[in-house]
Protein backbone atom coordinates (compact mmCIF):
# COMPACT_ATOMS: atom_id res chain seq x y z
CA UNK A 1 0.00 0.00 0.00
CA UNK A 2 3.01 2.11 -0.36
CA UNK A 3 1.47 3.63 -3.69
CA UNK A 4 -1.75 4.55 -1.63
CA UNK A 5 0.09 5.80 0.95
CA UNK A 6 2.09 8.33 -0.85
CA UNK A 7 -1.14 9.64 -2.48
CA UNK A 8 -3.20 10.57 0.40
CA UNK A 9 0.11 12.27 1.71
CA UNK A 10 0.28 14.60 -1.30
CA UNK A 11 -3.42 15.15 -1.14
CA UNK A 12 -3.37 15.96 2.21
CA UNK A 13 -0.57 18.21 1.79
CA UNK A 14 -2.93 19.87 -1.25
CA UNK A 15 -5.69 20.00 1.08
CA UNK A 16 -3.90 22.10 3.40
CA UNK A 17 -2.23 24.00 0.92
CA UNK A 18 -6.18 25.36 -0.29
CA UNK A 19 -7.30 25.08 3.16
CA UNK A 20 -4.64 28.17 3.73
CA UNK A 21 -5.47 30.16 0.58
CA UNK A 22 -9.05 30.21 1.85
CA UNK A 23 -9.82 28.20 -2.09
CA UNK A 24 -11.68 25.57 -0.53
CA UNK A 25 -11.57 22.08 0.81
CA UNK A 26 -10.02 19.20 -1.61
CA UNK A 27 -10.63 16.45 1.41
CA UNK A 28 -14.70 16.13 2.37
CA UNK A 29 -14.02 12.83 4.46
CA UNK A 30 -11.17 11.34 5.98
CA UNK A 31 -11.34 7.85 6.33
CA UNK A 32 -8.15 7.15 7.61
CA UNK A 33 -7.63 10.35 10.45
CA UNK A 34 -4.14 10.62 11.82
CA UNK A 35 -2.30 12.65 14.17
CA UNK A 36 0.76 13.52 11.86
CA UNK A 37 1.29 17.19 11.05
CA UNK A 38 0.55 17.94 7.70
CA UNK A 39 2.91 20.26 6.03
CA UNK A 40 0.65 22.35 2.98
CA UNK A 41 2.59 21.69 -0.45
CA UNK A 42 4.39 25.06 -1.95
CA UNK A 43 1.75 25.42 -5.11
CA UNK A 44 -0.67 24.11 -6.90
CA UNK A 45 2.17 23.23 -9.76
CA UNK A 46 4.00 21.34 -7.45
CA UNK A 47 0.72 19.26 -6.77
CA UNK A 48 0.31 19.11 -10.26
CA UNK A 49 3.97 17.13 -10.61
CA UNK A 50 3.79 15.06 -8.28
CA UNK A 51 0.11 13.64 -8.99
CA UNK A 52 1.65 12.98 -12.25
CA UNK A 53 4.39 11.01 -11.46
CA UNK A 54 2.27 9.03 -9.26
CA UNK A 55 -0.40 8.61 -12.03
CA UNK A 56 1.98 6.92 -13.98
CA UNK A 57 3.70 4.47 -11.49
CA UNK A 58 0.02 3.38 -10.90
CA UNK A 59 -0.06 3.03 -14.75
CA UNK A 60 2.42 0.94 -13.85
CA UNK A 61 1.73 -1.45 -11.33
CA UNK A 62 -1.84 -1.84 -12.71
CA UNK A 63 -3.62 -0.46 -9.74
CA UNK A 64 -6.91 0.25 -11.47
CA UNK A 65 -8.77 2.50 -8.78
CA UNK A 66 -5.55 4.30 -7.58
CA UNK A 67 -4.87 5.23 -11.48
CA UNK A 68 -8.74 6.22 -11.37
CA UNK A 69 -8.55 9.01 -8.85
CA UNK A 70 -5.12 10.05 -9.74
CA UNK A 71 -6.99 10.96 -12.81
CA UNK A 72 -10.03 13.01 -10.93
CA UNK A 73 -7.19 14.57 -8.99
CA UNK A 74 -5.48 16.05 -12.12
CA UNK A 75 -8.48 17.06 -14.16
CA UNK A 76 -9.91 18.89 -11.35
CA UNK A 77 -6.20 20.44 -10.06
CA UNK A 78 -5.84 21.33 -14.21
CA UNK A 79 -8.95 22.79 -13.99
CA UNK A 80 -8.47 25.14 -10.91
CA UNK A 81 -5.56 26.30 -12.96
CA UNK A 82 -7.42 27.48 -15.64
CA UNK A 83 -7.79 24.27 -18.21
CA UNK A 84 -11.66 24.07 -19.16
CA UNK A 85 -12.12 20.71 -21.20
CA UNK A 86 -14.89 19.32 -22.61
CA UNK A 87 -17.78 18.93 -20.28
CA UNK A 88 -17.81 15.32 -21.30
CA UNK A 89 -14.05 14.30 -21.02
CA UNK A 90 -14.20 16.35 -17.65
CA UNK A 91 -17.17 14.60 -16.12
CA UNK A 92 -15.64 11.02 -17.27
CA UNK A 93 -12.11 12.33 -15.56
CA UNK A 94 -13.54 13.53 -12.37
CA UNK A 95 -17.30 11.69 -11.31
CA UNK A 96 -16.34 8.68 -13.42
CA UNK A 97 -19.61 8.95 -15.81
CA UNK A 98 -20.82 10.22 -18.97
CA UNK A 99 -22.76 13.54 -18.92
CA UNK A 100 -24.92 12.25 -22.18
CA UNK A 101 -28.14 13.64 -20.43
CA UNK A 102 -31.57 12.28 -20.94
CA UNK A 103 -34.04 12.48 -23.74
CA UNK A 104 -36.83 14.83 -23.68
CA UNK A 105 -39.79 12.79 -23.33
CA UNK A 106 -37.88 10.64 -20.19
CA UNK A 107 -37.91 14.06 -18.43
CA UNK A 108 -41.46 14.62 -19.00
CA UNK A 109 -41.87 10.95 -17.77
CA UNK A 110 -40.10 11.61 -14.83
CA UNK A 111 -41.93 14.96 -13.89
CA UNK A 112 -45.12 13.36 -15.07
CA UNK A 113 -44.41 10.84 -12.07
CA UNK A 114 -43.98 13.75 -9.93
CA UNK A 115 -47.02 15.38 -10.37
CA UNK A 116 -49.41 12.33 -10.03
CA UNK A 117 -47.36 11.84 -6.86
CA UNK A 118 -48.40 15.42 -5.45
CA UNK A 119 -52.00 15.62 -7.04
CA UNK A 120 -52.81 12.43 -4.53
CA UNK A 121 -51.62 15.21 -1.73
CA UNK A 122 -53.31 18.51 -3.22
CA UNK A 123 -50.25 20.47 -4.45
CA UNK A 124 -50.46 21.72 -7.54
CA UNK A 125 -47.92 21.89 -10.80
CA UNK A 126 -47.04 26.01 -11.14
CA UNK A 127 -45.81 28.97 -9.40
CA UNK A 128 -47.23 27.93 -6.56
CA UNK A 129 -45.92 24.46 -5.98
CA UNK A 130 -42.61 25.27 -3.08
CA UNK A 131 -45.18 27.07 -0.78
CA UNK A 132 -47.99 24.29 -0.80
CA UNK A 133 -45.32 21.52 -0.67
CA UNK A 134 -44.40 23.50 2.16
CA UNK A 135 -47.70 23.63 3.65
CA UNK A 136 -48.19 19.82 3.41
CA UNK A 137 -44.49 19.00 4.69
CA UNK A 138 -45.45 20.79 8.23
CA UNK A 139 -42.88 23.34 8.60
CA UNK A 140 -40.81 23.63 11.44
CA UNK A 141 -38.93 26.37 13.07
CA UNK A 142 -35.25 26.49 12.42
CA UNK A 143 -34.12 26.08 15.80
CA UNK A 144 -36.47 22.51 15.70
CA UNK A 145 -34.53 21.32 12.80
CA UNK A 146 -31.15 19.57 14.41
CA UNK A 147 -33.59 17.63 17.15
CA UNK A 148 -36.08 16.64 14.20
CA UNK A 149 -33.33 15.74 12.28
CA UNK A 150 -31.51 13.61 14.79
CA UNK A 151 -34.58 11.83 15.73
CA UNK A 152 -35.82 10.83 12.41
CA UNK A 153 -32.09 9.63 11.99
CA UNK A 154 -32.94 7.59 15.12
CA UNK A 155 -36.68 6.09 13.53
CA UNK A 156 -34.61 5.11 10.53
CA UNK A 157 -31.29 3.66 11.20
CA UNK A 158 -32.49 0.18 11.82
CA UNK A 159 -34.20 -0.33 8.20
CA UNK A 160 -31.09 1.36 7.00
CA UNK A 161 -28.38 -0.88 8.34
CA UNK A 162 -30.58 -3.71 7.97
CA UNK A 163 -31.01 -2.56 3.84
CA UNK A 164 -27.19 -1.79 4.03
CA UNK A 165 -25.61 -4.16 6.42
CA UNK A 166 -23.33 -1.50 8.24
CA UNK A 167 -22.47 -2.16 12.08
CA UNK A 168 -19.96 0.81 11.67
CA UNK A 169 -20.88 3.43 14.31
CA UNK A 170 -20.81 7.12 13.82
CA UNK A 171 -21.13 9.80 16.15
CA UNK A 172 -23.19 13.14 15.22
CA UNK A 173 -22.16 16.99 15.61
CA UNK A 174 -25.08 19.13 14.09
CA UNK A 175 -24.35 22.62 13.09
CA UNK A 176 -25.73 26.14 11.54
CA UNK A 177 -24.10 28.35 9.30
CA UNK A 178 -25.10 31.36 7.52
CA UNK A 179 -23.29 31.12 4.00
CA UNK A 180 -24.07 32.40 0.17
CA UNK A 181 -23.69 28.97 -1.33
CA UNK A 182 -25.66 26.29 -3.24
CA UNK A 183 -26.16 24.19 -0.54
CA UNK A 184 -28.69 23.87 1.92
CA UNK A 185 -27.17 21.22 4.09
CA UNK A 186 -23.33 19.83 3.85
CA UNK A 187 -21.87 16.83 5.44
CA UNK A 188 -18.14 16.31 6.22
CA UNK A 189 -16.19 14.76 8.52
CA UNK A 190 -13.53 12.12 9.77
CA UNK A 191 -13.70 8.67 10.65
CA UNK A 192 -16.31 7.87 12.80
CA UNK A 193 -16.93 11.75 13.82
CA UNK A 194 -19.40 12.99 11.32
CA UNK A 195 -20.77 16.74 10.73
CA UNK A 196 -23.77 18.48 9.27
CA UNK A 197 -24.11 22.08 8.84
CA UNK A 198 -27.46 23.34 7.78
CA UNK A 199 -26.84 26.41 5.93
CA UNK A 200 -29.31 28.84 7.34
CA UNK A 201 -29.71 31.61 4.42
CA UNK A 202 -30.75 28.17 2.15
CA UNK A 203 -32.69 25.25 4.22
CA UNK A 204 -36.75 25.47 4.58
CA UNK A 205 -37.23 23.18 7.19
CA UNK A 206 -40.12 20.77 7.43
CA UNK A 207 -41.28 17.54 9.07
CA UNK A 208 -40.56 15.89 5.95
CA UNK A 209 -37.63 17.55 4.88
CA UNK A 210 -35.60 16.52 8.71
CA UNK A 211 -36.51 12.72 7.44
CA UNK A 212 -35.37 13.66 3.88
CA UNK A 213 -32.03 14.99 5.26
CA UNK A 214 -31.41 12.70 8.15
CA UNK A 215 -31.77 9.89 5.42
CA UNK A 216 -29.74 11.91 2.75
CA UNK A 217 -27.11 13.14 5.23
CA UNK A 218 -26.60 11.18 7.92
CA UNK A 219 -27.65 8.04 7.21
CA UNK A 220 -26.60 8.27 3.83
CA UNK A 221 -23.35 10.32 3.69
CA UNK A 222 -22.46 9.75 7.66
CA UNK A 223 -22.91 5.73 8.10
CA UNK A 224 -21.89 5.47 4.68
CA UNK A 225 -18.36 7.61 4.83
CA UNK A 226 -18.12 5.92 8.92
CA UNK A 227 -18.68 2.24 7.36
CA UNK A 228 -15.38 3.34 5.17
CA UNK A 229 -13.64 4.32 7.93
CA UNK A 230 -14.55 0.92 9.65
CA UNK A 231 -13.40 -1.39 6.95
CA UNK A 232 -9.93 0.45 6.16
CA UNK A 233 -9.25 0.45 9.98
CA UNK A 234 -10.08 -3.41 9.89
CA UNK A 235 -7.87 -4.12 6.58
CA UNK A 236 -5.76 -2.99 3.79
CA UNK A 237 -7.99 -1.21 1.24
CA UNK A 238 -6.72 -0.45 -3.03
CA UNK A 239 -8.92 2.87 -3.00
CA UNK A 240 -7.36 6.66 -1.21
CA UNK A 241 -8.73 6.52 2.15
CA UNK A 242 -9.46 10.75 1.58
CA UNK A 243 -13.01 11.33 -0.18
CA UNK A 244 -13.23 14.33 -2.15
CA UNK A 245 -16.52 15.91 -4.05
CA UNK A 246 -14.81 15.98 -7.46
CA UNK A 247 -13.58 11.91 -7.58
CA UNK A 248 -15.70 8.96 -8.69
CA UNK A 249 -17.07 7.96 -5.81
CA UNK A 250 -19.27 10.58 -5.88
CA UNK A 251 -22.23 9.82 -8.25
CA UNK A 252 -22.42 6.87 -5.40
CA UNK A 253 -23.15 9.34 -2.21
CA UNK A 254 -25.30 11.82 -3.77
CA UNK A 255 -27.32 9.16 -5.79
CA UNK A 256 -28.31 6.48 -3.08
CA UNK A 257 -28.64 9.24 -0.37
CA UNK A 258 -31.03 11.46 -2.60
CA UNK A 259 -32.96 7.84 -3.42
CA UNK A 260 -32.47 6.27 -0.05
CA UNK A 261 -36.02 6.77 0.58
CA UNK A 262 -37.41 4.75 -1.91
CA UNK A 263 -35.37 1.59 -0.41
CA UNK A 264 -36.28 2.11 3.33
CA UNK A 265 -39.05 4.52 3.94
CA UNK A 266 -41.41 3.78 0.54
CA UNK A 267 -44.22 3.79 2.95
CA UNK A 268 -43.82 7.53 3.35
CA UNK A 269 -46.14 8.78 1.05
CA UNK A 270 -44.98 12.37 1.28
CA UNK A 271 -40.75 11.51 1.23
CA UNK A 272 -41.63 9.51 -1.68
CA UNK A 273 -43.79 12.04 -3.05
CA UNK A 274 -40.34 14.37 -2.31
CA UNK A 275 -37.99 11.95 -3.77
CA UNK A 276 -39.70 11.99 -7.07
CA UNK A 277 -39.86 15.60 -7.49
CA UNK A 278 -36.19 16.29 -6.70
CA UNK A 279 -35.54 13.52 -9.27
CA UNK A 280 -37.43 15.24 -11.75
CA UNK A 281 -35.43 18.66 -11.19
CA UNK A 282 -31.98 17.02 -11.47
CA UNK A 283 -33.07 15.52 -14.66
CA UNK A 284 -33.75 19.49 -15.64
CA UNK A 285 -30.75 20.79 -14.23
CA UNK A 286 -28.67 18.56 -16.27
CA UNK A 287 -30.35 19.66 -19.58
CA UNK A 288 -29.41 23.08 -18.47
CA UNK A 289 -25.83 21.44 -17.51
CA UNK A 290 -25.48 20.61 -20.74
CA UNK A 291 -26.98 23.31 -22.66
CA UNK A 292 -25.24 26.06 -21.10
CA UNK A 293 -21.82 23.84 -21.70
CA UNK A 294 -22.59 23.41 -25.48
CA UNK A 295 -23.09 27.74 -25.40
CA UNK A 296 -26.83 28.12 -24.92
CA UNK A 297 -27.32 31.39 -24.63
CA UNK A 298 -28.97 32.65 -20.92
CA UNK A 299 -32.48 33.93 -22.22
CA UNK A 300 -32.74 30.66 -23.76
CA UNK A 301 -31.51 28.69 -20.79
CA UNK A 302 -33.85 30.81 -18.30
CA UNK A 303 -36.91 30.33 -20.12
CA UNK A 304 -36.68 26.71 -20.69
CA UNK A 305 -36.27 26.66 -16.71
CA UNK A 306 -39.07 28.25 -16.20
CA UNK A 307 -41.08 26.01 -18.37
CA UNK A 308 -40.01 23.16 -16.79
CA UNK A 309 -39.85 24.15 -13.30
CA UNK A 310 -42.49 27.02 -13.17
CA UNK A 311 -41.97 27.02 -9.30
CA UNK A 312 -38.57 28.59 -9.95
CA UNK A 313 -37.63 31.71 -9.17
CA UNK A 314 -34.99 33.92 -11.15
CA UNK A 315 -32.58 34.10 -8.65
CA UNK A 316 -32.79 30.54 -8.19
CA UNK A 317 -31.98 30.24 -12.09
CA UNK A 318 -29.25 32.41 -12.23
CA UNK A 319 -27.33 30.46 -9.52
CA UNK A 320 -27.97 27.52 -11.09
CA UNK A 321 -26.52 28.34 -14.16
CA UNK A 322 -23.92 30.46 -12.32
CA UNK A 323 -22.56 27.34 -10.26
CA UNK A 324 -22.42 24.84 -13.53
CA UNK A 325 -20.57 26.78 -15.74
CA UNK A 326 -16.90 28.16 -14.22
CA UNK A 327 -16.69 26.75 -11.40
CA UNK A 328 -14.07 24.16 -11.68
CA UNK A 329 -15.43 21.92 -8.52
CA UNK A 330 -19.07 22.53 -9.19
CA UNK A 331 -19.28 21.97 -12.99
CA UNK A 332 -17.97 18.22 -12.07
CA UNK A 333 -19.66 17.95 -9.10
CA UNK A 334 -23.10 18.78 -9.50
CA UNK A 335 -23.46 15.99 -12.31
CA UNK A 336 -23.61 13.41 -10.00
CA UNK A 337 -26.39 14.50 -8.71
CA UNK A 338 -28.85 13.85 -11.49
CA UNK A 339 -26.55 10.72 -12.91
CA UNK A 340 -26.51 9.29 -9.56
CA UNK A 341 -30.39 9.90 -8.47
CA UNK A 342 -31.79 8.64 -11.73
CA UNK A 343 -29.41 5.20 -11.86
CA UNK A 344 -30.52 4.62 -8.39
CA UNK A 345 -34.29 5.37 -8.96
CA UNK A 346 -34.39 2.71 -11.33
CA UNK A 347 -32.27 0.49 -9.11
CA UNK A 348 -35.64 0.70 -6.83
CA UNK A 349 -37.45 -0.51 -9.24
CA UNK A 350 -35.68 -3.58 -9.61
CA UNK A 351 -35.67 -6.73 -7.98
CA UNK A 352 -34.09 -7.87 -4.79
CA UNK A 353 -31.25 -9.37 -5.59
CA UNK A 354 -29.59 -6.39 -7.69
CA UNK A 355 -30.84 -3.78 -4.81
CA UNK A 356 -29.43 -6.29 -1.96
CA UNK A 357 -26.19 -6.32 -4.01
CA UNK A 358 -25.53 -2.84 -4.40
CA UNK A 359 -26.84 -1.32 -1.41
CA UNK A 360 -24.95 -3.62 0.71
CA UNK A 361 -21.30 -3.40 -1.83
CA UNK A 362 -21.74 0.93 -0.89
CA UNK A 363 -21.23 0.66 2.54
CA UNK A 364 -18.73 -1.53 2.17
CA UNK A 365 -16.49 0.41 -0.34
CA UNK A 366 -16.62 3.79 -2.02
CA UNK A 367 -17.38 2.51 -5.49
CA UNK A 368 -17.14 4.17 -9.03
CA UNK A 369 -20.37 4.32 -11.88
CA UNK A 370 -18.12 1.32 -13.55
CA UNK A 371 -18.36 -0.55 -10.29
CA UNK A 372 -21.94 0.03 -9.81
CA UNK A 373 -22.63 -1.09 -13.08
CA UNK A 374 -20.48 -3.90 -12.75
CA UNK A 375 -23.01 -5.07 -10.08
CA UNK A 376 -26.20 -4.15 -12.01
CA UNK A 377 -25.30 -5.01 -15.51
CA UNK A 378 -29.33 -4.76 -16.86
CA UNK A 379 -29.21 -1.06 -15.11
CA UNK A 380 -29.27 2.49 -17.53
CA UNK A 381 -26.41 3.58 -18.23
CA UNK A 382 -25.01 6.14 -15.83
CA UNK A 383 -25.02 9.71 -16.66
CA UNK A 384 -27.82 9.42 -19.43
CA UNK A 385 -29.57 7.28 -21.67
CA UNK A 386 -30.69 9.48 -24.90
CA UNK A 387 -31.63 6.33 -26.99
């Protein structure tokens, strides 16, 4: 494990290297904490170098999913330095996918789905869809939100470990933060310490959205990243021990956690109801994705938001477009979103065996879209079907 070894070293000496430029994190779990002092690397060049000259020793010695993330690592260091390639060859160096996108009519399938799902609880399809999905979720005051969440992480971590297999434990540090960003809630941590901020200025917090998140974040991304940490501590692992937003591992965390629901809690007519809708929006954020990557213009790309998500405001649009188009981490990362939710959305609808399979193989070991189809060969292809 030498190889390994010497990786997470330089990546942890990256890490710390952005972490003091205020550029952002590179690590988003550490499954292998230490108490070494980690000495930042001199520049992002120097990074650059050495990831090179590891990449091709790993060449080398055939080590398949070290070569595989020394491969995220460069496309996404290249790209904070200024290269912008293809969105396709990026997405297939960094999240380990193709970004072919999804036809038309599957879209409208998908939101079709949707809005069955939320005539059955009254909410209608328009402008005024957020505020009566609100209404039927049964808000909740902010300061509720880390008890609710906790305790519907407590009502469903039995069906999850039993769905998953996990034993791994995890302990919980909930947070709030005020921050202009995408995100509404954001999980990091190390080994079996796990965090969740809930980003104030972004989160609506409801009854259903504390069992969406508790599902998504902790259950999902917390026992999932803690069952990591379990397994390297127990044995010698072939994959970086360090998980980081723009490597293959990723269209695994954000798929299964946004579709976790649909495996554990399908009883829950309004999560499900939930899960469908925010699988119909990826589906539309990744035609924008695309679009605005193949030079759409922004009229264009704002109105055919609003036609297919008439619930959408235009500042909501303008981020959205803003966050997957120069942003070097973003424009990778926010593609496994959609890849990842549909994939898993029609693992749901499979039979037990394949669901068994998987669910229990991603708790076991961070896996790539080529290991998760590996394990459901009959499955769509990841990233898009458009035939």
């Amino acid at each position: 494990m030498k190889l390994r070894d010497e990786i997470e070293t330089i990546l942890r000496g990256w890490h710390a290297y952005e972490a003091d430029r205020g550029s952002g994190e590179v690590i988003d779990f550490d499954c292998a904490p230490g108490s070494a002092s980690i000495e930042p690397v001199t520049s992002r060049l120097a990074v650059y170098g050495r990831l090179a000259d590891l990449r091709a020793r790993a060449v080398e010695a055939g080590a398949g999913r070290l070569t595989t993330r020394l491969t995220a690592d460069l496309a996404y260091l290249g790209a904070l330095m200024g290269e912008h390639a293809p969105l396709d060859d990026y997405v297939r160096a960094t999240q380990g996918c193709a970004s072919a996108g999804w036809r038309d009519d599957y879209v409208t399938y998908r939101g079709d789905q949707a809005r069955r799902a939320f005539d059955a609880l009254g909410v209608g399809w328009g402008s005024e869809t957020l505020r009566e999905l609100r209404a039927v979720e049964g808000p909740i005051e902010a300061a509720e939100a880390p008890d609710a969440i906790r305790q519907a992480a407590a009502d469903h971590e039995t069906a999850v470990r039993q769905a998953t297999g996990s034993q791994a434990p995890f302990h919980l540090t909930i947070e709030t933060a005020e921050v202009d960003a995408y995100w509404a809630y954001w999980l990091d941590g190390s080994g079996a310490d796990v965090r969740l901020r809930l980003n104030l200025r972004r989160a609506n917090f409801t009854e259903v959205a504390a069992r969406q998140f508790a599902l998504h974040e902790v259950l999902g991304h917390g026992l999932q990243s803690a069952s990591w940490t379990a397994r390297a501590a127990a044995q010698e692992v072939p994959w970086v021990r360090l998980m980081s937003v723009h490597a293959p591992q990723q269209v695994l965390l954000e798929g299964l956690a946004q579709a976790l629901p649909l495996f554990v809690a399908s009883d829950d007519e309004l999560l499900v109801a939930r899960t469908k809708f925010d699988h119909y929006n990826q589906l539309v954020r990744a035609e924008l994705h695309l679009a605005l990557n193949q030079g759409a213009g922004i009229t264009e790309l704002a109105e055919h938001a609003r036609s297919r998500m008439p619930w959408t405001t235009e500042a909501a649009i303008a981020d959205l477009l803003t966050d997957r188009g120069a942003n070097p981490q973003l424009r990778s990362y926010l593609w496994a979103y959609p890849a990842g939710i549909d994939w898993f959305a029609n693992l749901a609808d499979a039979d037990k065996a394949p669901r068994k399979a998987v669910l229990q193989a991603a708790y076991r070991d961070p896996l790539t879209p080529t290991d998760l189809a590996a394990l459901w060969p009959a499955g769509p292809p990841i990233g898009g079907h458009t035939e």
